[in-house]
PDB file of N, CA and C in Angstrom:
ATOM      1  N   UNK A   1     -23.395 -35.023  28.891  1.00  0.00           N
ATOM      2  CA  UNK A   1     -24.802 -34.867  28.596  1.00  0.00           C
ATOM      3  C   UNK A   1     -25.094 -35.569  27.269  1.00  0.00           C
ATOM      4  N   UNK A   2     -25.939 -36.221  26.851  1.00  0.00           N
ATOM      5  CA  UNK A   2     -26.711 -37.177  25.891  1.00  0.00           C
ATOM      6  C   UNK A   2     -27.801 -36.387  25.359  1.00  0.00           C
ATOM      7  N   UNK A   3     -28.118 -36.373  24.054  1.00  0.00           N
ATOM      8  CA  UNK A   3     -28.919 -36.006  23.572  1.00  0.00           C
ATOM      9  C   UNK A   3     -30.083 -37.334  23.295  1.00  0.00           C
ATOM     10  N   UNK A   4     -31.689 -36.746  22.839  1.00  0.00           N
ATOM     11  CA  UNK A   4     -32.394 -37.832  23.058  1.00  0.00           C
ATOM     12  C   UNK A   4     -32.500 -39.299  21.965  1.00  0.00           C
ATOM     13  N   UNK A   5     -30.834 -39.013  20.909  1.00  0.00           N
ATOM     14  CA  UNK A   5     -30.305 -39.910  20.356  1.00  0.00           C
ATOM     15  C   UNK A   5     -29.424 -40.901  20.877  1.00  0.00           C
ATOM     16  N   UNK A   6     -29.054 -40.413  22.289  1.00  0.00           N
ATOM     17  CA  UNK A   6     -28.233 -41.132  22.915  1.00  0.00           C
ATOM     18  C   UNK A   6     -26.892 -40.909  22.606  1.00  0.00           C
ATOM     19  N   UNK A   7     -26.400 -39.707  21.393  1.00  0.00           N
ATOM     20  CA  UNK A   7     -25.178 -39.168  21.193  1.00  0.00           C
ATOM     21  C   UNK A   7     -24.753 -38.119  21.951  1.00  0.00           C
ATOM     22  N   UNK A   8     -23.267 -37.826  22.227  1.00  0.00           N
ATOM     23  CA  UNK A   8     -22.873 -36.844  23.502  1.00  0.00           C
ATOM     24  C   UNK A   8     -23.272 -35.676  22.596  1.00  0.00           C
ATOM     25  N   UNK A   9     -24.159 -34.793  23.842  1.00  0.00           N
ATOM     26  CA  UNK A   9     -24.288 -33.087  22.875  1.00  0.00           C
ATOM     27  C   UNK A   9     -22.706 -32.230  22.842  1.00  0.00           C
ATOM     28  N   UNK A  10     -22.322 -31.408  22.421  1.00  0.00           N
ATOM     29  CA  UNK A  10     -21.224 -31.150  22.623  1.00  0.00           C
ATOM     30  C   UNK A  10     -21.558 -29.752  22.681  1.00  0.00           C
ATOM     31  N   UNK A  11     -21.032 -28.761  23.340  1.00  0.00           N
ATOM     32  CA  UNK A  11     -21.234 -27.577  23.038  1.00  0.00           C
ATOM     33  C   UNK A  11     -20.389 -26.900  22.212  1.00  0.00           C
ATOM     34  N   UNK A  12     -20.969 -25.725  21.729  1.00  0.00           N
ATOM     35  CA  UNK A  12     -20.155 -25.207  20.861  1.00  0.00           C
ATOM     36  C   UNK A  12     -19.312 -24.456  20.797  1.00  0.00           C
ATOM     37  N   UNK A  13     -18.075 -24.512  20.105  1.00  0.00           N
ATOM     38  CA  UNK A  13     -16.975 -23.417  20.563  1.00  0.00           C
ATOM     39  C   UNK A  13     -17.207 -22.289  20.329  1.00  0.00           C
ATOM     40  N   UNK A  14     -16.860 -21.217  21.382  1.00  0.00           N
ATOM     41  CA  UNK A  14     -17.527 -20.104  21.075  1.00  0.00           C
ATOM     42  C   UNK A  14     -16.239 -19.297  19.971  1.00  0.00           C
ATOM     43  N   UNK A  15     -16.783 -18.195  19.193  1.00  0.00           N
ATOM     44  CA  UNK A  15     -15.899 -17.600  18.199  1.00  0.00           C
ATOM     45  C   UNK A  15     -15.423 -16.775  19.093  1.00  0.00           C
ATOM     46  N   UNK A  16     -13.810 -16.740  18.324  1.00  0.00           N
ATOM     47  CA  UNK A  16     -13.180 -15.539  19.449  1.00  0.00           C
ATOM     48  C   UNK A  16     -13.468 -14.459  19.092  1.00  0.00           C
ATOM     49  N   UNK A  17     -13.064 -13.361  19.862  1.00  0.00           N
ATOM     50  CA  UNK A  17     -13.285 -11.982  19.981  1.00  0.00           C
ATOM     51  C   UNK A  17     -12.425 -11.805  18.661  1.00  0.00           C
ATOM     52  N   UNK A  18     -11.674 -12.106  18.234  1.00  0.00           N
ATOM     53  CA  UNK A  18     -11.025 -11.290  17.208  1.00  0.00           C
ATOM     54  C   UNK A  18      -9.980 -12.341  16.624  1.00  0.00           C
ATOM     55  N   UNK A  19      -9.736 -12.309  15.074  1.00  0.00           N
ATOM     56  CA  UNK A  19      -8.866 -12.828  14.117  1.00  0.00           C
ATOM     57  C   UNK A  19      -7.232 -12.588  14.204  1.00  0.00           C
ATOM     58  N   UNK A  20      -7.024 -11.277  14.928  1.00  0.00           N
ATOM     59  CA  UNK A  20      -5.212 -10.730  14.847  1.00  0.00           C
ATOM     60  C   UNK A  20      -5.833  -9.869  16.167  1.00  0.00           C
ATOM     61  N   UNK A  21      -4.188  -9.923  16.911  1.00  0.00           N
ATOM     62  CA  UNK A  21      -4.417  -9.047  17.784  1.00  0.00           C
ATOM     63  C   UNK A  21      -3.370  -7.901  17.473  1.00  0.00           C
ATOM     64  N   UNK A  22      -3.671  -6.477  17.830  1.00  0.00           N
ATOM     65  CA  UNK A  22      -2.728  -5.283  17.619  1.00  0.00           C
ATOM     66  C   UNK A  22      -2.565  -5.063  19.308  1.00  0.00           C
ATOM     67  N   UNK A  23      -1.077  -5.422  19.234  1.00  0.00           N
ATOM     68  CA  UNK A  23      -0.176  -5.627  20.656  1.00  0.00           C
ATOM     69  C   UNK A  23      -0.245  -4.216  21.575  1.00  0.00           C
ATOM     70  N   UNK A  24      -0.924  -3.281  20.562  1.00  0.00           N
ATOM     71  CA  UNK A  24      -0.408  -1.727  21.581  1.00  0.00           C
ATOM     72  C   UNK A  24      -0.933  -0.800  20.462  1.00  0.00           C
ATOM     73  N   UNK A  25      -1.302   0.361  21.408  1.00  0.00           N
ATOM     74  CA  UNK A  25      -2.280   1.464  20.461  1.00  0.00           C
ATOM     75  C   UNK A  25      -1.713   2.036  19.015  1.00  0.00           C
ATOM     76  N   UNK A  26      -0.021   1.673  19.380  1.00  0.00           N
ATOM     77  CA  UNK A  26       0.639   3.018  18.263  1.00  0.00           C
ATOM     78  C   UNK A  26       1.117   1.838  17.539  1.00  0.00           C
ATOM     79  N   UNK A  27       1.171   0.617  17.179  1.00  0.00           N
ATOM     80  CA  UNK A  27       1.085  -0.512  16.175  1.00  0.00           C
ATOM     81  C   UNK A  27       0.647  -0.079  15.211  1.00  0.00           C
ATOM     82  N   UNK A  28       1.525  -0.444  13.677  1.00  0.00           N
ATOM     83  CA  UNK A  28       1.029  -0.231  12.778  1.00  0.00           C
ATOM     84  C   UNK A  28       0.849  -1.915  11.965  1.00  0.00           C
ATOM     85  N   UNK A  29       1.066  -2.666  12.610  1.00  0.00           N
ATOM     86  CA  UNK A  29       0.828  -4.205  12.515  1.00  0.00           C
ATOM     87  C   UNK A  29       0.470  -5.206  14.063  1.00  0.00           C
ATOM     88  N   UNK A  30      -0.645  -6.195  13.277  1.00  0.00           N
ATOM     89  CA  UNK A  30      -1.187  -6.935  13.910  1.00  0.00           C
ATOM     90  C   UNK A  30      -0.820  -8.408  13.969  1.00  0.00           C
ATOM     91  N   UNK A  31      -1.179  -9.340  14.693  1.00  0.00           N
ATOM     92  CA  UNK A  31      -0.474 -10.366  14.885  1.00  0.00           C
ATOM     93  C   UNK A  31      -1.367 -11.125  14.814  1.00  0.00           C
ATOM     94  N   UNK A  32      -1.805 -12.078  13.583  1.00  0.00           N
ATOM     95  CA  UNK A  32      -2.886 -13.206  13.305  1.00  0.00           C
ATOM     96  C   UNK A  32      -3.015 -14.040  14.576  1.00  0.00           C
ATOM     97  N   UNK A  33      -4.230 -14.596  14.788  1.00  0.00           N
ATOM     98  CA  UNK A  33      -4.200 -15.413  15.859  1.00  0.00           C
ATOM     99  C   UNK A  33      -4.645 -16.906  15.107  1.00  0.00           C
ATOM    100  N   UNK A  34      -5.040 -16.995  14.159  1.00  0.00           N
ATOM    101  CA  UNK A  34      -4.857 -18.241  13.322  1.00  0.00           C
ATOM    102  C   UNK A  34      -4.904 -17.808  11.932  1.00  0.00           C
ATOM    103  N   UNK A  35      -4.598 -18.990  11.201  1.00  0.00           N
ATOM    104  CA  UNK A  35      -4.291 -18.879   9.999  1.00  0.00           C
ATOM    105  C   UNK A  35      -5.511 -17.881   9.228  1.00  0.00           C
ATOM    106  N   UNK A  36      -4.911 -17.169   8.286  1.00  0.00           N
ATOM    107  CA  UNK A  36      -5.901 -15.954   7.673  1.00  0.00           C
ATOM    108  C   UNK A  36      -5.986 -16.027   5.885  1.00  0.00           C
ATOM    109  N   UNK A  37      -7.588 -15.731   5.037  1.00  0.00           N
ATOM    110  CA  UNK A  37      -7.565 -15.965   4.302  1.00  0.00           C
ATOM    111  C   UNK A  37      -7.214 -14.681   3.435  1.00  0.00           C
ATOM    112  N   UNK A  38      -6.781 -14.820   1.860  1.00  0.00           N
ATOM    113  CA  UNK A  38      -6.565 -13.769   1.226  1.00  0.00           C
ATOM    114  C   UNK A  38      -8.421 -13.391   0.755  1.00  0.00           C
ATOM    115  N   UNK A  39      -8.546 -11.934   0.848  1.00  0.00           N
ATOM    116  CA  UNK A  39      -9.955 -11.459   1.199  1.00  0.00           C
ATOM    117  C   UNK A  39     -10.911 -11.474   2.207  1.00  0.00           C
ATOM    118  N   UNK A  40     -10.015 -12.351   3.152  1.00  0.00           N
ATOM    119  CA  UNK A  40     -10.680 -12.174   4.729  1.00  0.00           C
ATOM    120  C   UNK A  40     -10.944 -10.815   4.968  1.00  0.00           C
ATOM    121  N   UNK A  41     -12.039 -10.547   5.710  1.00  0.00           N
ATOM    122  CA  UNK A  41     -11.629  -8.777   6.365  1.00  0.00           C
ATOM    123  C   UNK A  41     -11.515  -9.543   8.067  1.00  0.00           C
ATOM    124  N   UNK A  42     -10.681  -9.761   8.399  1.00  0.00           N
ATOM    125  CA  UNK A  42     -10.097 -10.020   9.767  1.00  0.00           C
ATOM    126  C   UNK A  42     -10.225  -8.908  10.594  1.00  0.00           C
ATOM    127  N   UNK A  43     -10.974  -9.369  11.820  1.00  0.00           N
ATOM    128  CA  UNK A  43     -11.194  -8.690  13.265  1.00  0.00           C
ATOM    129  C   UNK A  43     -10.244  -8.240  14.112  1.00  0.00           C
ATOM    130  N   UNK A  44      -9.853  -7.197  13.977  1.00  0.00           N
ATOM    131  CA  UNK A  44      -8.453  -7.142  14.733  1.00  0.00           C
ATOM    132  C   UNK A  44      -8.744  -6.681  16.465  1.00  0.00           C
ATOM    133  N   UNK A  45      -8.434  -7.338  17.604  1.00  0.00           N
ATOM    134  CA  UNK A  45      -8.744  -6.630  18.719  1.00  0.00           C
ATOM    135  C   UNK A  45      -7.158  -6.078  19.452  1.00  0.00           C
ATOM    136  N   UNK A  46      -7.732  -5.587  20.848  1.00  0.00           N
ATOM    137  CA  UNK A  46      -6.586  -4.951  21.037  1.00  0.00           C
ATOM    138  C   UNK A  46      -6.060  -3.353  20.663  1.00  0.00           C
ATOM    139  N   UNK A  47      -5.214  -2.830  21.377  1.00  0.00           N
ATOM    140  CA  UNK A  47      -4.623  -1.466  20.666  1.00  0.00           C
ATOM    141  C   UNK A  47      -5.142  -0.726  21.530  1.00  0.00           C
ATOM    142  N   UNK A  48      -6.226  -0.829  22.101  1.00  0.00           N
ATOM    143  CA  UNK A  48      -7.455   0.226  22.299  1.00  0.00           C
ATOM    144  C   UNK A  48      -9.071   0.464  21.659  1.00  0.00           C
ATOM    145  N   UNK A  49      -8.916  -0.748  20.916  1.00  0.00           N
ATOM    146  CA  UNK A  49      -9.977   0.219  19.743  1.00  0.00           C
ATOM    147  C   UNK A  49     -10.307  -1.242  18.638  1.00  0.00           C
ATOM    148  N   UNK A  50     -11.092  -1.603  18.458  1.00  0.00           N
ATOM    149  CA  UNK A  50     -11.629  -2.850  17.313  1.00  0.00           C
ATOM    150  C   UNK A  50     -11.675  -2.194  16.200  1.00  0.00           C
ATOM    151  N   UNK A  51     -10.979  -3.130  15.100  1.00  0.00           N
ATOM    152  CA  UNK A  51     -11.567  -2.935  13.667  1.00  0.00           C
ATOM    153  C   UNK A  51     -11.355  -3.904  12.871  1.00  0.00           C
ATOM    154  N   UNK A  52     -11.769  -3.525  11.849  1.00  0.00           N
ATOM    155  CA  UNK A  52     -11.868  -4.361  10.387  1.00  0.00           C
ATOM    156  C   UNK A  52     -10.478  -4.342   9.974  1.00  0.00           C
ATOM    157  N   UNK A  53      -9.712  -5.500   8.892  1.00  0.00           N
ATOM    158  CA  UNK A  53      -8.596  -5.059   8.067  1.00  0.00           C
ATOM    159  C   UNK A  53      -9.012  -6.101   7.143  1.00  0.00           C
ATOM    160  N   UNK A  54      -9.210  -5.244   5.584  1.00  0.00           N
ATOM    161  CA  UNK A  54      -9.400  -6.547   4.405  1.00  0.00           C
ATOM    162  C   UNK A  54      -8.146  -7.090   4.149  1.00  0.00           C
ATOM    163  N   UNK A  55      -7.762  -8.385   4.079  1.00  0.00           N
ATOM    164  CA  UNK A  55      -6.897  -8.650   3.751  1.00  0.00           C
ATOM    165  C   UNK A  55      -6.433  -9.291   1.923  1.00  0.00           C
ATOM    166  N   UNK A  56      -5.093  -8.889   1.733  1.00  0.00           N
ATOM    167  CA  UNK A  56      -4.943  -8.629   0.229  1.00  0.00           C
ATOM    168  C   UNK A  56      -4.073 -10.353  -0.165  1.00  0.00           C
ATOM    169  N   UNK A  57      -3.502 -10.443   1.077  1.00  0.00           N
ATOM    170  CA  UNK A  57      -2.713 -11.679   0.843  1.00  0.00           C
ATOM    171  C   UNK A  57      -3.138 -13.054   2.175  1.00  0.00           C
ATOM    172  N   UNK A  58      -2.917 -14.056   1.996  1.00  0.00           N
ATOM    173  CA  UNK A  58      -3.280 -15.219   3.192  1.00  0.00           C
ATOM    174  C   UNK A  58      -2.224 -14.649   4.183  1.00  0.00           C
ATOM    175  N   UNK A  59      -2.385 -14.948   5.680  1.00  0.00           N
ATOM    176  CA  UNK A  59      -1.477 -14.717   6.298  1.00  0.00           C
ATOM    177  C   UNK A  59      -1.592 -15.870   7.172  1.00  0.00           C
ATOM    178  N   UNK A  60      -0.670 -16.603   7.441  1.00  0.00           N
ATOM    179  CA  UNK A  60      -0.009 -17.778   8.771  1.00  0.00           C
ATOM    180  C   UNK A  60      -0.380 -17.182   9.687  1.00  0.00           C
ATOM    181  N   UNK A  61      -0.526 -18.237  10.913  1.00  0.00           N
ATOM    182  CA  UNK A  61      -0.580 -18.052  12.166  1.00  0.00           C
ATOM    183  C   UNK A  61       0.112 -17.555  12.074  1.00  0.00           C
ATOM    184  N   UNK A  62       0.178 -16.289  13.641  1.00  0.00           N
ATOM    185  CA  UNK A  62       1.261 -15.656  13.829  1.00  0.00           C
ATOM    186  C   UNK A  62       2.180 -14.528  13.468  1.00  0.00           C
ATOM    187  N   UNK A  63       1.643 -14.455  11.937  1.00  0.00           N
ATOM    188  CA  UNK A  63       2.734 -13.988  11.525  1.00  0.00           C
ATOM    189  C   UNK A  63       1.654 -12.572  11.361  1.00  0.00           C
ATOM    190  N   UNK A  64       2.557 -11.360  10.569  1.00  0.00           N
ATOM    191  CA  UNK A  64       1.887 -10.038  10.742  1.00  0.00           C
ATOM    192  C   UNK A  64       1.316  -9.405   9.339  1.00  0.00           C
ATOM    193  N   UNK A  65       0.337  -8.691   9.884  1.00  0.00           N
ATOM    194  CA  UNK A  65      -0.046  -7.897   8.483  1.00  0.00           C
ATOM    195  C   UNK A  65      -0.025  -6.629   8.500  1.00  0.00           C
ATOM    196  N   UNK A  66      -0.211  -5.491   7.645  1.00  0.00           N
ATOM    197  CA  UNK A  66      -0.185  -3.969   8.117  1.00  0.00           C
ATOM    198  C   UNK A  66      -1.499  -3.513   8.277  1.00  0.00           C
ATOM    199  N   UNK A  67      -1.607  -2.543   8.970  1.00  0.00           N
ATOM    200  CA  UNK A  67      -3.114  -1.856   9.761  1.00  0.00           C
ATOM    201  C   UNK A  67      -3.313  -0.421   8.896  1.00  0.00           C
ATOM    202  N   UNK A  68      -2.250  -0.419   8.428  1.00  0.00           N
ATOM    203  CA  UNK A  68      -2.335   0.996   7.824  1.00  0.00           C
ATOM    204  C   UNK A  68      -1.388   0.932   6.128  1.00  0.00           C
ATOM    205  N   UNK A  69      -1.041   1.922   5.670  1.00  0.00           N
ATOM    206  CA  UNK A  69      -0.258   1.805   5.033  1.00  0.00           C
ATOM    207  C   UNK A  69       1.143   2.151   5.281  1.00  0.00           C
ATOM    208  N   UNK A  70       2.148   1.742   4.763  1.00  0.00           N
ATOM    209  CA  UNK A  70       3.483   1.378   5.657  1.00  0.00           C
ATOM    210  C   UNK A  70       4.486   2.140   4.554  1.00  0.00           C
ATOM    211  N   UNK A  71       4.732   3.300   4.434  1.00  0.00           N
ATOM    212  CA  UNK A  71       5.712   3.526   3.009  1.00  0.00           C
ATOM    213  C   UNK A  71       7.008   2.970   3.376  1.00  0.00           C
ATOM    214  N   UNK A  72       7.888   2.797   2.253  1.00  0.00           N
ATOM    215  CA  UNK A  72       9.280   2.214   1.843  1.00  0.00           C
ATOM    216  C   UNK A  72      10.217   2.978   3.059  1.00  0.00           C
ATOM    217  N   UNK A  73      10.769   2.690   4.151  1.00  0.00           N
ATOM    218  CA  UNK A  73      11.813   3.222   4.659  1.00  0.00           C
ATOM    219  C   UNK A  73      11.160   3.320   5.970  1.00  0.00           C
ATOM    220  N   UNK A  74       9.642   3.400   6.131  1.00  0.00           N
ATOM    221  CA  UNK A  74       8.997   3.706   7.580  1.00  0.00           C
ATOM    222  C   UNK A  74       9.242   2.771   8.196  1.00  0.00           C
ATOM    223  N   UNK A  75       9.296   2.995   9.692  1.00  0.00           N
ATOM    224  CA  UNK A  75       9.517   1.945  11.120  1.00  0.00           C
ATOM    225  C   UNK A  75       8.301   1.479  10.940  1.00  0.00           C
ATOM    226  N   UNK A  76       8.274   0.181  11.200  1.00  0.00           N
ATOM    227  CA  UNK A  76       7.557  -0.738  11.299  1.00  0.00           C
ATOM    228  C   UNK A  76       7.544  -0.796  13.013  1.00  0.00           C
ATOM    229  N   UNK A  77       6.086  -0.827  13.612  1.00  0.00           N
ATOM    230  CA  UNK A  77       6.070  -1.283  15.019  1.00  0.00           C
ATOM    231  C   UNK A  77       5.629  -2.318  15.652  1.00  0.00           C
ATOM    232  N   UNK A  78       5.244  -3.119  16.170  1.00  0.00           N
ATOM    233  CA  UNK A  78       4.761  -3.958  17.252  1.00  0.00           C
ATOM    234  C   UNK A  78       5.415  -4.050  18.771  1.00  0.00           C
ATOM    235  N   UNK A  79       4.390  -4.372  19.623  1.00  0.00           N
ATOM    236  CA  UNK A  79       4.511  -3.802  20.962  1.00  0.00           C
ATOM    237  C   UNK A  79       4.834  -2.783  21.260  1.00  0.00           C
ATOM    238  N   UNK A  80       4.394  -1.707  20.465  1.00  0.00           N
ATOM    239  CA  UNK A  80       4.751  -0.246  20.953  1.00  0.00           C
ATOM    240  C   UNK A  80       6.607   0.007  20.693  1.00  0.00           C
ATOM    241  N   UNK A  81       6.937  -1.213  20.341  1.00  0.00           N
ATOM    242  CA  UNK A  81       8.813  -0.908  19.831  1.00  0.00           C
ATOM    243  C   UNK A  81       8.571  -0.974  18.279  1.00  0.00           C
ATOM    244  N   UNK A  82       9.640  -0.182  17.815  1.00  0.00           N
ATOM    245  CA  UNK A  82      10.209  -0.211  16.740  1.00  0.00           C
ATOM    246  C   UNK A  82      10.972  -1.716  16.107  1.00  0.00           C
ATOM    247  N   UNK A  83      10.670  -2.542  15.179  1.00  0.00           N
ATOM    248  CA  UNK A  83      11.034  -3.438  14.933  1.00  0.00           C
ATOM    249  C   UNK A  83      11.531  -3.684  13.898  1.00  0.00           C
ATOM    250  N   UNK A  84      11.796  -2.896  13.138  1.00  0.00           N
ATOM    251  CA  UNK A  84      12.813  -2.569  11.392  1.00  0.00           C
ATOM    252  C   UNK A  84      12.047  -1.718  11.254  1.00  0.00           C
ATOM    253  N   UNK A  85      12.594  -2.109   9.409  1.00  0.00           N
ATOM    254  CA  UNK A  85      11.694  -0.712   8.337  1.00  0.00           C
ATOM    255  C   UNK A  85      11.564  -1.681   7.406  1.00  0.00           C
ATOM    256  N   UNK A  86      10.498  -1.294   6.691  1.00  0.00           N
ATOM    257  CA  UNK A  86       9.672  -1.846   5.097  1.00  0.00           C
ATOM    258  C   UNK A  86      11.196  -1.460   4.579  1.00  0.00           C
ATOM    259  N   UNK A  87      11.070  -2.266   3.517  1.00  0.00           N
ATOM    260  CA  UNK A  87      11.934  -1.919   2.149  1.00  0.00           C
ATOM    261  C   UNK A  87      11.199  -1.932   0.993  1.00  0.00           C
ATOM    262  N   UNK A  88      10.031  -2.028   1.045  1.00  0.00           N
ATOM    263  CA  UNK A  88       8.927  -1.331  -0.157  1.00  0.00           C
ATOM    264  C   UNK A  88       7.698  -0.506   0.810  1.00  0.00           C
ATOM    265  N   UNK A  89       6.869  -0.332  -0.158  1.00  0.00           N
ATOM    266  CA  UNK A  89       5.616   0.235   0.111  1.00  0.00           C
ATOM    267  C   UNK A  89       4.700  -1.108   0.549  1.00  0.00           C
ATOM    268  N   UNK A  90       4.026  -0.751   1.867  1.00  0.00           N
ATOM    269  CA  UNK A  90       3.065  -2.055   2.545  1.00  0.00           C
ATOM    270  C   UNK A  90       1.752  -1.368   2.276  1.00  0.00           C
ATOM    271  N   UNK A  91       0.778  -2.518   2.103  1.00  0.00           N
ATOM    272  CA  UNK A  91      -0.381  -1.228   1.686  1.00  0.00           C
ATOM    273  C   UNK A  91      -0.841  -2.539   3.206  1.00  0.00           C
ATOM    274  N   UNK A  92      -2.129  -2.061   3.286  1.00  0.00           N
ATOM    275  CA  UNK A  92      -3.144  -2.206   4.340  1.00  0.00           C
ATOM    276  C   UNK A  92      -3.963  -3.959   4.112  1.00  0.00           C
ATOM    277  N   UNK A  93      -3.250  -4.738   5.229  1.00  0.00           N
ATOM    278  CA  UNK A  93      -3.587  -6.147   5.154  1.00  0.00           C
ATOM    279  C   UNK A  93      -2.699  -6.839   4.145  1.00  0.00           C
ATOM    280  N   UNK A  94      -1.732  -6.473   3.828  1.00  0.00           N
ATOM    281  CA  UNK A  94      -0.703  -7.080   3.035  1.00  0.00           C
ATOM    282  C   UNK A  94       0.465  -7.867   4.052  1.00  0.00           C
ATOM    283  N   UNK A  95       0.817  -8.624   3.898  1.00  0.00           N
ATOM    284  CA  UNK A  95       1.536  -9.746   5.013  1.00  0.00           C
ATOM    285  C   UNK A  95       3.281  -8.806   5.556  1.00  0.00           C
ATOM    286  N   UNK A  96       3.344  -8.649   6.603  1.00  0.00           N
ATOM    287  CA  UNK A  96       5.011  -7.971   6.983  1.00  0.00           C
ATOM    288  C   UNK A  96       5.530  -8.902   7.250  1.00  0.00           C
ATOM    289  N   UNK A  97       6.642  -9.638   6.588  1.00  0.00           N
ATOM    290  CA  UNK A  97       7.819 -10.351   7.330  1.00  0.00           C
ATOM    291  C   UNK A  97       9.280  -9.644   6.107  1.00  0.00           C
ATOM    292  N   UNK A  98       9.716 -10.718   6.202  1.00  0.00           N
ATOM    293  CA  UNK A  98      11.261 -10.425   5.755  1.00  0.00           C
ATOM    294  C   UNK A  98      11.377 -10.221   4.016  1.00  0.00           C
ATOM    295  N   UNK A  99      10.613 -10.626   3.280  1.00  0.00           N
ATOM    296  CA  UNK A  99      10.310  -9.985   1.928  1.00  0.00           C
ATOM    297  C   UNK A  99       9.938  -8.732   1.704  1.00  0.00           C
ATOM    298  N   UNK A 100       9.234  -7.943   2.964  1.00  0.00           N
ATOM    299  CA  UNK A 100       9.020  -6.696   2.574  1.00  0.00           C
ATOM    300  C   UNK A 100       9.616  -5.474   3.815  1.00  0.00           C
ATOM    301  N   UNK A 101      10.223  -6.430   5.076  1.00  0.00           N
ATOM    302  CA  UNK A 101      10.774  -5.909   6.367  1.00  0.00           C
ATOM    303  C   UNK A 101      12.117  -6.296   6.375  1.00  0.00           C
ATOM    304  N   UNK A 102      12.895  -5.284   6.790  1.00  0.00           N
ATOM    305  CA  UNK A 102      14.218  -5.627   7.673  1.00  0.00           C
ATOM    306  C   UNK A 102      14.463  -5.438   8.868  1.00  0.00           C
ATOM    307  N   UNK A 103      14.522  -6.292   9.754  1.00  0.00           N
ATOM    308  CA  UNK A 103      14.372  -6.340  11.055  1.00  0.00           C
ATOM    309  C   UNK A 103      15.838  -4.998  11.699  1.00  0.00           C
ATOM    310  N   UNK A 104      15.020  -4.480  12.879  1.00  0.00           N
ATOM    311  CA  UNK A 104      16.120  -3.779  13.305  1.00  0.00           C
ATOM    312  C   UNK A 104      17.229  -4.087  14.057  1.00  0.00           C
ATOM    313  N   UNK A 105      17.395  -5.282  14.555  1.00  0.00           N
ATOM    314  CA  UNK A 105      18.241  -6.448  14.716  1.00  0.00           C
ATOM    315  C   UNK A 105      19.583  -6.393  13.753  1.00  0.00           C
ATOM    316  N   UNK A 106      19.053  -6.535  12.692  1.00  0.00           N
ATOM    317  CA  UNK A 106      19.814  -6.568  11.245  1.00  0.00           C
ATOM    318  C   UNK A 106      20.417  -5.377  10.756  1.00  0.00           C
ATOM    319  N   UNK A 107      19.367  -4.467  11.328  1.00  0.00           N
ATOM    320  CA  UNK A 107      20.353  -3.222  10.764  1.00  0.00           C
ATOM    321  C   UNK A 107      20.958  -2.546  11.969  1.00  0.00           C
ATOM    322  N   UNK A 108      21.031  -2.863  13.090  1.00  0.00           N
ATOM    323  CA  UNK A 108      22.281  -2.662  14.461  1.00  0.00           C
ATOM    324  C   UNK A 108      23.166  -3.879  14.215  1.00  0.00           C
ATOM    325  N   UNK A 109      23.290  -4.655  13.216  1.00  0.00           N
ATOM    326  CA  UNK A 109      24.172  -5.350  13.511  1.00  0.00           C
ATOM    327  C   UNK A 109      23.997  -6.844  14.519  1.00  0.00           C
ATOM    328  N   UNK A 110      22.690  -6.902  15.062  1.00  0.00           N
ATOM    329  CA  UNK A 110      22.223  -8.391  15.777  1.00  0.00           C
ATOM    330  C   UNK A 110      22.749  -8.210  17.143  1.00  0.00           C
ATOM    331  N   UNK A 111      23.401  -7.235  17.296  1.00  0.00           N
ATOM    332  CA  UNK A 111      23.314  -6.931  18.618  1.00  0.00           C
ATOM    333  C   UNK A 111      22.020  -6.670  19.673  1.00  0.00           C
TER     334      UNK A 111
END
């Protein structure tokens, strides 16, 4: 389709439903669906239930942030499994990977 400049109209991409998705209701982390800014409040869908999460740090595609607050030693979840434990305190929209998680992989031994 041409507009009456004779340039192609393009339509517009529509915005997605949501910024991170939370894989399962009892998740206490979400899974960015593109790259995320520090002070974003990112759309989280999924779980059951939509919400807000301000975020404190940038987060990568992909990678995870916390939905709640996460104390030092608590299971960390996604997909409804257990996937390590924090080794500090996670506060809410702060980034989870391996600086502040130990995968439970790692602590069975990688079995």
């Amino acid at each position: 389709m041409t507009t009456g400049t004779g340039a192609l109209a393009v339509p517009a991409r529509p915005q997605p439903l949501a910024d991170a998705l939370q894989l399962h209701a009892g998740d206490n982390v979400a899974t960015a669906l593109r790259a995320l800014a520090a002070g974003e409040a990112a759309r989280v869908g999924g779980g059951g239930h939509d919400l807000q999460v301000g975020l404190s740090q940038a987060i990568p595609l992909c990678h995870k942030f916390a939905l709640v607050a996460i104390a030092a030693g608590a299971v960390v979840t996604k997909y409804g499994e257990p996937i390590g434990r924090a080794t500090r305190d996670i506060a809410p929209g702060e980034h989870v990977h391996v600086h502040n998680l130990v995968s439970a992989r790692a602590e069975d031994g990688g079995s």
